[in-house]
N, C-alpha and C. Protein backbone atom coordinates (compact mmCIF):
# COMPACT_ATOMS: atom_id res chain seq x y z
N UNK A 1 30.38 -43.56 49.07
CA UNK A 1 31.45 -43.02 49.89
C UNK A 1 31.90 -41.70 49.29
N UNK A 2 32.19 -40.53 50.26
CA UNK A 2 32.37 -39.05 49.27
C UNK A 2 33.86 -39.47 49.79
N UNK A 3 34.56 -38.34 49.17
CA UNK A 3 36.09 -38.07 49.05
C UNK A 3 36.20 -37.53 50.41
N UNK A 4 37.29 -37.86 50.98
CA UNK A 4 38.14 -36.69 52.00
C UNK A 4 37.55 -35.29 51.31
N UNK A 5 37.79 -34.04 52.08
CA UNK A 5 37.93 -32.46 51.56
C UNK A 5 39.73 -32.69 51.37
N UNK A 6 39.91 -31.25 50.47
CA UNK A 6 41.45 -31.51 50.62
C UNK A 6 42.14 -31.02 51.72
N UNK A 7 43.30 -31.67 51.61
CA UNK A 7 44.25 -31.33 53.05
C UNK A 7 45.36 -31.62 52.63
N UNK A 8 46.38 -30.77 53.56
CA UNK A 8 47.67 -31.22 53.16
C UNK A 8 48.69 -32.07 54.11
N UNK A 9 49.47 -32.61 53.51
CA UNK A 9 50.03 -33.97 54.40
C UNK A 9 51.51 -33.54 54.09
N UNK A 10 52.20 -33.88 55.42
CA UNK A 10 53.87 -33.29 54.64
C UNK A 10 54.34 -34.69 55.10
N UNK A 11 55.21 -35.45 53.95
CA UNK A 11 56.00 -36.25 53.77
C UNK A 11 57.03 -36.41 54.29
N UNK A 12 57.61 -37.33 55.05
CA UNK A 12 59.07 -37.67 55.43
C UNK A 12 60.06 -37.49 54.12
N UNK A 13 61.08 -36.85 54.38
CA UNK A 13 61.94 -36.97 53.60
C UNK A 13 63.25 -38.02 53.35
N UNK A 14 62.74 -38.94 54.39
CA UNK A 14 63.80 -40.09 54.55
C UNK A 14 63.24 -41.26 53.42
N UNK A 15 63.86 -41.80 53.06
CA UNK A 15 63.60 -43.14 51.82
C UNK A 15 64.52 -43.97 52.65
N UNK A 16 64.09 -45.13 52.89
CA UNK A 16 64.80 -46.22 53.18
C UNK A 16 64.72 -47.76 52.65
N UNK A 17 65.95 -47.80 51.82
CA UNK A 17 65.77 -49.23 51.21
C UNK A 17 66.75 -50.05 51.83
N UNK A 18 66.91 -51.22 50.89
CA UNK A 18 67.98 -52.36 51.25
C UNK A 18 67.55 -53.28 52.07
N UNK A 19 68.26 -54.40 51.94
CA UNK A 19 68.08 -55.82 52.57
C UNK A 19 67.77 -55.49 54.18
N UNK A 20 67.36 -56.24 54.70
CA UNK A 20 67.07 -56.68 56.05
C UNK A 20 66.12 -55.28 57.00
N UNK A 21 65.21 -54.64 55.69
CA UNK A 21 64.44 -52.83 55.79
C UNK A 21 63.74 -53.30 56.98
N UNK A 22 62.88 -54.69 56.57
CA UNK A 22 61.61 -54.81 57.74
C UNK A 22 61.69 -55.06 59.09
N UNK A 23 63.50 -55.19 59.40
CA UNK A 23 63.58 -55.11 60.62
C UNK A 23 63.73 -53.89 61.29
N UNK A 24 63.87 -52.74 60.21
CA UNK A 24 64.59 -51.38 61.00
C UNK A 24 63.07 -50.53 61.16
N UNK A 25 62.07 -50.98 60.73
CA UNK A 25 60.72 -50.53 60.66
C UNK A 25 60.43 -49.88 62.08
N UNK A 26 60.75 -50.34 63.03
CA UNK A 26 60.73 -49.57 64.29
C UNK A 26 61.33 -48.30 64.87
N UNK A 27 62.89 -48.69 64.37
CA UNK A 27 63.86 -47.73 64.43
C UNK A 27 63.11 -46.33 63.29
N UNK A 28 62.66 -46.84 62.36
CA UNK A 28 61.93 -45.75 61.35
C UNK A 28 61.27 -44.91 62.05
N UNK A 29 60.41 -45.68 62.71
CA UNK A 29 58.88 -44.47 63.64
C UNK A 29 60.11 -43.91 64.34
N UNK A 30 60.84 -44.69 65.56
CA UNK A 30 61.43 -43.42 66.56
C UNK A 30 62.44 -42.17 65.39
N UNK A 31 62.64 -42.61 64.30
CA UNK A 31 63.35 -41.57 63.76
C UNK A 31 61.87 -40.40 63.63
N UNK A 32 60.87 -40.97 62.93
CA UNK A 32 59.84 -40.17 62.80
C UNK A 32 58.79 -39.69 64.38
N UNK A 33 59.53 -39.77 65.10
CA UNK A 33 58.64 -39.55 66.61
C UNK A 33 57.42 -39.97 66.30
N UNK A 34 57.17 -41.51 65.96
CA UNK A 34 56.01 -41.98 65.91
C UNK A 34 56.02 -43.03 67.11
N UNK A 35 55.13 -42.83 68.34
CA UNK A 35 55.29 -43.59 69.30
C UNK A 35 54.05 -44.16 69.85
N UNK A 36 53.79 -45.00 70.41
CA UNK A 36 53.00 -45.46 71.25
C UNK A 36 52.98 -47.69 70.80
N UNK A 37 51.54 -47.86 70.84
CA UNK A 37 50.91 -49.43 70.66
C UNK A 37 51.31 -48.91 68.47
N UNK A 38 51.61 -50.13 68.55
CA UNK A 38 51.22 -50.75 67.49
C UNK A 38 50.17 -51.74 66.46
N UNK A 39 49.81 -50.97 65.74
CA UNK A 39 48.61 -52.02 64.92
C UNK A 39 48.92 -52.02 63.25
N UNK A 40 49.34 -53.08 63.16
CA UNK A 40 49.55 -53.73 61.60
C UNK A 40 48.66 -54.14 61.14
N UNK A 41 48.04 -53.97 60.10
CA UNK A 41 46.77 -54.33 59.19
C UNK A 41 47.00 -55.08 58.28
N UNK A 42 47.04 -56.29 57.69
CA UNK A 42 47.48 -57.27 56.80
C UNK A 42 46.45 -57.73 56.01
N UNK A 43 46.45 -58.03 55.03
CA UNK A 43 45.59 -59.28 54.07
C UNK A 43 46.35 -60.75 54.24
N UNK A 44 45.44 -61.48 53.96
CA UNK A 44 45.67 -62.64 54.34
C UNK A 44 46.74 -63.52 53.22
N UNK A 45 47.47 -62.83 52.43
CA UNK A 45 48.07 -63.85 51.54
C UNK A 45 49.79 -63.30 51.31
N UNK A 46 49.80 -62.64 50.61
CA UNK A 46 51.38 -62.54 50.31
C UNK A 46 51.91 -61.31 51.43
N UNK A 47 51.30 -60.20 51.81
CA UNK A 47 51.28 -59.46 52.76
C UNK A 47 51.12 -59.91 54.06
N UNK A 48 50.59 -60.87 54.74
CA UNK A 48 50.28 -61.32 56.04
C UNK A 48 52.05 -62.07 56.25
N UNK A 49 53.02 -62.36 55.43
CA UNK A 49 54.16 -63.13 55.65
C UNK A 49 55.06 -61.70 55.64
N UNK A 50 55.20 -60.57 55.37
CA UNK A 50 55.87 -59.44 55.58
C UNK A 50 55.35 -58.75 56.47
N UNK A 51 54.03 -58.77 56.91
CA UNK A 51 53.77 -57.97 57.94
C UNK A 51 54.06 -58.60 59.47
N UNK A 52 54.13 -60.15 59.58
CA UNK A 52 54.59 -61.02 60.33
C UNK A 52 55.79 -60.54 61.05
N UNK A 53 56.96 -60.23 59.48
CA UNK A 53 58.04 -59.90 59.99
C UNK A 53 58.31 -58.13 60.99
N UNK A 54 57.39 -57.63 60.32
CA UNK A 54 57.60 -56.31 60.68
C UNK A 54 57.11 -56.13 62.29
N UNK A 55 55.95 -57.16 62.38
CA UNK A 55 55.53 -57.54 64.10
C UNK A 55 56.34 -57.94 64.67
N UNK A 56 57.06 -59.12 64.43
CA UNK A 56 58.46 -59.47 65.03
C UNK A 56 59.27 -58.53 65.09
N UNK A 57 59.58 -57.77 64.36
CA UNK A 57 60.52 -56.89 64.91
C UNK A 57 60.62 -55.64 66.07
N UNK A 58 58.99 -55.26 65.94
CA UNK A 58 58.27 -54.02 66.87
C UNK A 58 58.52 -55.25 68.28
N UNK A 59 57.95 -56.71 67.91
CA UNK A 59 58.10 -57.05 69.59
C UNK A 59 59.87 -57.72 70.02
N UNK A 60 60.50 -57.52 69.10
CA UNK A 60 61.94 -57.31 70.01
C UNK A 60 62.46 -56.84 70.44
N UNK A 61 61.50 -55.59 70.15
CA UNK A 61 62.02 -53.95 70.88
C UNK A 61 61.53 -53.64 71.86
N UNK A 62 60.50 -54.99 72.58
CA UNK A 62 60.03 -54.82 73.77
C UNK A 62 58.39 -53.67 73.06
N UNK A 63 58.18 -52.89 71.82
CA UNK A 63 57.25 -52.15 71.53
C UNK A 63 55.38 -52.89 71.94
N UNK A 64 54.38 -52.98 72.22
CA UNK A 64 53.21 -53.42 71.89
C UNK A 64 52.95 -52.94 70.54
N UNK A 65 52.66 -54.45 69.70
CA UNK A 65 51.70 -54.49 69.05
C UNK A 65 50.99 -55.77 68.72
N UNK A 66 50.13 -55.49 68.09
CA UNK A 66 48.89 -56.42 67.32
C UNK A 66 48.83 -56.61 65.97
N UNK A 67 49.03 -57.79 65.34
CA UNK A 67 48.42 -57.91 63.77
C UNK A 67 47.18 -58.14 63.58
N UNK A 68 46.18 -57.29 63.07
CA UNK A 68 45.03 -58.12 62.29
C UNK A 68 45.00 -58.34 60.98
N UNK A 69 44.28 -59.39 60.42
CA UNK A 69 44.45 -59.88 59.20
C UNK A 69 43.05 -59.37 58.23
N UNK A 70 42.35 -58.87 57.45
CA UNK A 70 41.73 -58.57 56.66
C UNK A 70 41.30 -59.36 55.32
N UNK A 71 40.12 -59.67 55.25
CA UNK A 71 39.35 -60.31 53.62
C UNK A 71 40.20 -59.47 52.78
N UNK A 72 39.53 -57.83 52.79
CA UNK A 72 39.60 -57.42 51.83
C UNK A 72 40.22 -56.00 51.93
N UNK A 73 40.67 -55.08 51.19
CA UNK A 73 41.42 -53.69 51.72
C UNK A 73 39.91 -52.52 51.65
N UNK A 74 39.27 -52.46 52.41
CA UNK A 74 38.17 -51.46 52.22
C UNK A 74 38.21 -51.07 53.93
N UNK A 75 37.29 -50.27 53.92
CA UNK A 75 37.25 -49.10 54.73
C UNK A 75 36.52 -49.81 55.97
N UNK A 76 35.47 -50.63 55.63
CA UNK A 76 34.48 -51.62 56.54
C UNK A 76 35.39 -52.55 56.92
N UNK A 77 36.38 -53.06 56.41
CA UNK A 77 37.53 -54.19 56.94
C UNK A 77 38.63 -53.24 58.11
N UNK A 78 38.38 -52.69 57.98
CA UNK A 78 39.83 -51.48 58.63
C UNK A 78 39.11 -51.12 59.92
N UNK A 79 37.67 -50.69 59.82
CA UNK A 79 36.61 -50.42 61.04
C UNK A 79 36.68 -51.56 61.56
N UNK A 80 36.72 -52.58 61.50
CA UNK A 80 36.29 -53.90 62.09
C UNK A 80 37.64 -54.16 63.02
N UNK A 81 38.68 -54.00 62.14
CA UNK A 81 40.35 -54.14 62.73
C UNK A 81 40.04 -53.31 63.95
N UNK A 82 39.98 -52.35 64.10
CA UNK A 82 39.98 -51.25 65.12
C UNK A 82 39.22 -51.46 65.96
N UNK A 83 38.34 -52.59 65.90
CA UNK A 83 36.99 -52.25 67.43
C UNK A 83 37.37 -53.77 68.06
């Protein structure tokens, strides 16, 4: 696998912590004009129970999305999510 070339990426300048974060996860994108379907990518063990929550919350907002769950975090697991 070669590297990306370089590029530059500009960062949100918002940080958001504190109790009850994974519900405001939605409210986050519309702050960031990130809109459309949703797709959450999970592993199957301690991450698949937080990403749960973060789906629940996109579908109380009436938002579409989908969780898929993943073996392993590689690039061939992420292609597979997507088709």
């Amino acid at each position: 696998m070669r590297n990306p070339p370089v590029h530059k990426m500009t960062i949100p300048r918002e940080v958001w912590v504190g109790e009850g974060i994974l519900e405001k996860v939605p409210e986050m994108c519309e702050t960031l004009k990130i809109r459309g379907d949703v797709l959450i990518i999970s592993g199957s063990t301690k991450t698949r129970k937080i990403a749960a929550k973060v789906e629940d919350s996109f579908a109380r907002k009436g938002i579409p999305v989908e969780l898929v769950t993943v073996n392993e975090a590689s690039e061939e697991e992420v292609e597979k999510a997507l088709t």
